[in-house]
C-alpha atoms as a PDB file:
ATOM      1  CA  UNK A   1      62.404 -32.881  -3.704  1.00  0.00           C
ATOM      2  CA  UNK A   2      60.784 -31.708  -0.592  1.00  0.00           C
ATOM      3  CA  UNK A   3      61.782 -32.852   2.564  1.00  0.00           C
ATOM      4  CA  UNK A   4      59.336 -35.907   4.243  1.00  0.00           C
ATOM      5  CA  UNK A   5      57.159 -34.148   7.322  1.00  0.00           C
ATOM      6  CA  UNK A   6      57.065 -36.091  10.919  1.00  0.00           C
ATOM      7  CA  UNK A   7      55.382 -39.532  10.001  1.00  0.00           C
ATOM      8  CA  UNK A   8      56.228 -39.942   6.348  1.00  0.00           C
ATOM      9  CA  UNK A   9      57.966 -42.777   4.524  1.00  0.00           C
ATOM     10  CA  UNK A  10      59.813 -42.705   0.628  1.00  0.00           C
ATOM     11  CA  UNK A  11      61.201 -45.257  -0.668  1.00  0.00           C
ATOM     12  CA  UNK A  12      62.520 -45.849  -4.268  1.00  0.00           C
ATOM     13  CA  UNK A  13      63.645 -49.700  -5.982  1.00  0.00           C
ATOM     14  CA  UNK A  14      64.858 -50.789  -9.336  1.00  0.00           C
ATOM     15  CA  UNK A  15      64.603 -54.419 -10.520  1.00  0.00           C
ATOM     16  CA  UNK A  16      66.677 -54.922 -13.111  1.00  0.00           C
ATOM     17  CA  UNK A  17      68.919 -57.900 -14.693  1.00  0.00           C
ATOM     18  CA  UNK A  18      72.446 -55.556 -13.722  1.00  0.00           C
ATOM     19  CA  UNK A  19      72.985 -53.107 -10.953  1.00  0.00           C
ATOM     20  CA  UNK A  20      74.521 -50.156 -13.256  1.00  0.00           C
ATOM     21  CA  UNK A  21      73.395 -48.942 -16.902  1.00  0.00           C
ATOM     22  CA  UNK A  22      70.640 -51.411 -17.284  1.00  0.00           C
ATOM     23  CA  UNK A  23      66.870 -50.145 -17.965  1.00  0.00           C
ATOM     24  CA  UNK A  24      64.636 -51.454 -15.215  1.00  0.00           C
ATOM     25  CA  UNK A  25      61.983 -54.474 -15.646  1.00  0.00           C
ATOM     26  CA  UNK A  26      60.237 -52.967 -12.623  1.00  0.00           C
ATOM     27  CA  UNK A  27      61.013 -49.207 -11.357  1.00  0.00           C
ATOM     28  CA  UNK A  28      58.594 -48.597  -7.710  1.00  0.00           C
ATOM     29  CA  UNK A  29      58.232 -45.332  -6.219  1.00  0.00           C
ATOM     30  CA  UNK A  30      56.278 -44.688  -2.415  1.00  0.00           C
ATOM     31  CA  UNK A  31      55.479 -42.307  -0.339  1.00  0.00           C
ATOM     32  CA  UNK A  32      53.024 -42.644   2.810  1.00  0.00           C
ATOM     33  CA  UNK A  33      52.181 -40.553   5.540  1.00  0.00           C
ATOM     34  CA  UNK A  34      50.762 -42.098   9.182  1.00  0.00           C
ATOM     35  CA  UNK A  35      48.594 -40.364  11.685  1.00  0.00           C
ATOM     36  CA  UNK A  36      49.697 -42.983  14.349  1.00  0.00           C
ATOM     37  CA  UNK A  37      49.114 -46.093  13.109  1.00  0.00           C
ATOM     38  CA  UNK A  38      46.772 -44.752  10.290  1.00  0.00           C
ATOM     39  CA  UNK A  39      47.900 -44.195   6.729  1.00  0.00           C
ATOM     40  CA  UNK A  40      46.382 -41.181   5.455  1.00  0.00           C
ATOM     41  CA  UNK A  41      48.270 -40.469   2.057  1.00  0.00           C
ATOM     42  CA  UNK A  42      49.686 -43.108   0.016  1.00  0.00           C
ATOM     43  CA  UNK A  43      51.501 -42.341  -3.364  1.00  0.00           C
ATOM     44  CA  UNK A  44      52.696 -45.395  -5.121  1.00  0.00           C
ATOM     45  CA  UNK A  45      53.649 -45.273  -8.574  1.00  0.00           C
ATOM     46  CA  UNK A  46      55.694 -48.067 -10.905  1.00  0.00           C
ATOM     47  CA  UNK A  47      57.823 -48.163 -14.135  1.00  0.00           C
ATOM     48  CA  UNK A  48      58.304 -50.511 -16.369  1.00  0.00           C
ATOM     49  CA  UNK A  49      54.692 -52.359 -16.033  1.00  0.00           C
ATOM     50  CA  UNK A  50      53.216 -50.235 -19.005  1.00  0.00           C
ATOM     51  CA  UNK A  51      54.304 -47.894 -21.985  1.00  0.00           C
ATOM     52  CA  UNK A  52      54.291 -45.670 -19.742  1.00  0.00           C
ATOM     53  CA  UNK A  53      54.449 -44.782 -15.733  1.00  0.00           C
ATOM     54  CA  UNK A  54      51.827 -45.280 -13.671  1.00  0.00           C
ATOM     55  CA  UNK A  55      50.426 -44.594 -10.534  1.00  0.00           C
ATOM     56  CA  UNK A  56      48.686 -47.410  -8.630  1.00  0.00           C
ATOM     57  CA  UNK A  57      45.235 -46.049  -7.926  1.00  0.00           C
ATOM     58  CA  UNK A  58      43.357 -48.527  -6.845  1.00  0.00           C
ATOM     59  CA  UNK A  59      46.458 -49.918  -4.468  1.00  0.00           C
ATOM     60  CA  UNK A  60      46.413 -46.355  -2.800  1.00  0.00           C
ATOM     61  CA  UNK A  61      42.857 -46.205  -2.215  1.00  0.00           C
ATOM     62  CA  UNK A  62      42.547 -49.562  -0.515  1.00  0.00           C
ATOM     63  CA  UNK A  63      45.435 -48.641   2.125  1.00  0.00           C
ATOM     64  CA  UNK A  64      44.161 -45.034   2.879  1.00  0.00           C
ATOM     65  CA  UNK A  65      42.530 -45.076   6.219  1.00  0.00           C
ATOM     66  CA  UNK A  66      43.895 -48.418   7.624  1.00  0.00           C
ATOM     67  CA  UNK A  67      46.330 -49.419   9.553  1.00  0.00           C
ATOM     68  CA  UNK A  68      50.231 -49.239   8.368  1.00  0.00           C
ATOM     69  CA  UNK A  69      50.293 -53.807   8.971  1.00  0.00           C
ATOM     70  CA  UNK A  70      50.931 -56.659   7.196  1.00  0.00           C
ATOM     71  CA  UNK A  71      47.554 -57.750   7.099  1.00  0.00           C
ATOM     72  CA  UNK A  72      46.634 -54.167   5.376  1.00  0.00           C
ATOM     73  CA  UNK A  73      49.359 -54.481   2.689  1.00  0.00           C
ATOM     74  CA  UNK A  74      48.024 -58.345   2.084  1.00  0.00           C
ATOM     75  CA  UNK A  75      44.532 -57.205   1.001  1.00  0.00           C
ATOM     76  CA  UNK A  76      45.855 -54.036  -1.043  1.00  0.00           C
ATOM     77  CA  UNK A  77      47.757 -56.790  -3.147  1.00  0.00           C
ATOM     78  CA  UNK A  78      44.769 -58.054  -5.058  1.00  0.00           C
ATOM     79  CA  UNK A  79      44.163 -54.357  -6.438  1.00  0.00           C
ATOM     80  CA  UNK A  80      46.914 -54.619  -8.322  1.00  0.00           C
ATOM     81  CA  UNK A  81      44.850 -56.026 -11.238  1.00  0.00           C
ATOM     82  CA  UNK A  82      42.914 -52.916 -11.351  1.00  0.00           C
ATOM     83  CA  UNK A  83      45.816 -51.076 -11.910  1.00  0.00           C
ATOM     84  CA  UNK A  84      48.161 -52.645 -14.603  1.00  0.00           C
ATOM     85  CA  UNK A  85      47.819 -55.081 -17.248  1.00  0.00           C
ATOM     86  CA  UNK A  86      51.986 -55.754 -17.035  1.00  0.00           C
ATOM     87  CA  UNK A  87      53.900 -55.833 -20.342  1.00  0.00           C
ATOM     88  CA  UNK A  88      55.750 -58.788 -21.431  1.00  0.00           C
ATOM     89  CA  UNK A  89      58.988 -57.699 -23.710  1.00  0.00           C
ATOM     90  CA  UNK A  90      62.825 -59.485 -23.433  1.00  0.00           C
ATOM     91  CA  UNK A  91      63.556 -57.282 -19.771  1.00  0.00           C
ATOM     92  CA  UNK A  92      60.716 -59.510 -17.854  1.00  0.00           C
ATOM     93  CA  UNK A  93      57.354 -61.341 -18.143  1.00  0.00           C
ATOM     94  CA  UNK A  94      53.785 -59.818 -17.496  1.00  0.00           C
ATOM     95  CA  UNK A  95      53.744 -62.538 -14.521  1.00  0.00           C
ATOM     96  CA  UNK A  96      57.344 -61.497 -13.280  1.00  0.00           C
ATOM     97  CA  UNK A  97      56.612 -57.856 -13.267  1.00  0.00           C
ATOM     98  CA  UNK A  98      53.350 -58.445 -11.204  1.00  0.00           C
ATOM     99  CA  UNK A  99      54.726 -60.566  -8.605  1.00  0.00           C
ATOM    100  CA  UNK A 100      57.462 -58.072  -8.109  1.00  0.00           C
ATOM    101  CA  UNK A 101      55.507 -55.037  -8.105  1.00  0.00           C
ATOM    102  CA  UNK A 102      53.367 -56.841  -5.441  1.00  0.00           C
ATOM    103  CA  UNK A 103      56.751 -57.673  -3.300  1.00  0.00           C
ATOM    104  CA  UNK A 104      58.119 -54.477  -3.344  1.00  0.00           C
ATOM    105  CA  UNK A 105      55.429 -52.895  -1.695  1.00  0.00           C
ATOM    106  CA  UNK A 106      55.998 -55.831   0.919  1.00  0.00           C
ATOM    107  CA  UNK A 107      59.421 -54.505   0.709  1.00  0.00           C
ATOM    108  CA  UNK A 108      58.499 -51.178   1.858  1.00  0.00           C
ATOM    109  CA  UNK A 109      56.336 -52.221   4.486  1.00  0.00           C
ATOM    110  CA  UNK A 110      59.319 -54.446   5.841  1.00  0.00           C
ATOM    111  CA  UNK A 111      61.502 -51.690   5.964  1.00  0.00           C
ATOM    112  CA  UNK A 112      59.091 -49.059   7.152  1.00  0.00           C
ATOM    113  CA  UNK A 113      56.885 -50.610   9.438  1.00  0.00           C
ATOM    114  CA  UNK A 114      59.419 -51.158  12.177  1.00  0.00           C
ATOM    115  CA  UNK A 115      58.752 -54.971  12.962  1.00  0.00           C
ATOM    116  CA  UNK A 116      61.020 -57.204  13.715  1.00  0.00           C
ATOM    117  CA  UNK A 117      59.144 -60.530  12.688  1.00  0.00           C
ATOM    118  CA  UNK A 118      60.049 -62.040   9.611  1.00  0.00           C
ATOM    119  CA  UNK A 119      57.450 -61.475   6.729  1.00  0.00           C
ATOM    120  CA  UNK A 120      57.090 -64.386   4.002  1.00  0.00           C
ATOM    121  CA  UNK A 121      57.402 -63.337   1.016  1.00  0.00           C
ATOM    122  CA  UNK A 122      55.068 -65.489  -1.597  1.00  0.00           C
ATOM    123  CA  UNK A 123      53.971 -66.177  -4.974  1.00  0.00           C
ATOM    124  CA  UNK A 124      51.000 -64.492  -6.117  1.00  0.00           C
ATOM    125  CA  UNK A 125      49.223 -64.659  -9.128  1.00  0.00           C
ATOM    126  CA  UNK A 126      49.794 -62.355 -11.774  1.00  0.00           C
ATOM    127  CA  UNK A 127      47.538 -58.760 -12.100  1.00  0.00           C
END
């Protein structure tokens, strides 16, 4: 794994039912790198919304060239239903995984953005 340059982010999460030995309902994976306040590479990627991994496209594209805010991850939120069609199976529901695919890149955001202010955290509708 390559180290991150000057102005890059990764972050990794697993949702799952137990912390240790359990398969993940939702696996994210992101990477970003800022020019200033600019996002000019985002990498996102998720487990456990399809057969198979994915990278979220669509998400990527609508945060490239904006502003690292809330207001910037808020919009990229509705392309998640051009990305993935979520799975339903006994680890989680096609509405679960969508809402928490949507949160954790609030999640990142939260913990890479710097600000202080609390950020609501909300139900969306599913992909």
């Amino acid at each position: 794994m390559p180290r991150l340059a000057p102005g890059e982010a990764f972050r990794c999460y697993k949702i799952s039912k137990r912390f240790d030995q359990d398969i993940s309902a939702v696996m994210g994976a992101f990477k970003l790198r800022l020019d200033g306040p600019r996002i000019t590479q985002a990498r996102i990627a998720y487990g456990g919304m399809a057969a198979t991994p994915k990278r979220a496209s669509s998400v990527e594209h609508a945060l490239r060239g904006k502003p690292w805010t809330e207001e910037t991850v808020q919009t990229a939120m509705a392309e998640y239903a051009r990305d993935f069609t979520p799975l339903t199976d006994m680890r989680a529901s096609a509405e679960y995984r969508a809402l928490a695919a949507k949160n954790l890149l609030l999640r990142f955001f939260a913990e890479t953005s710097g600000t202080r202010a609390p950020i609501q955290v909300s139900r969306y509708e599913a992909a």
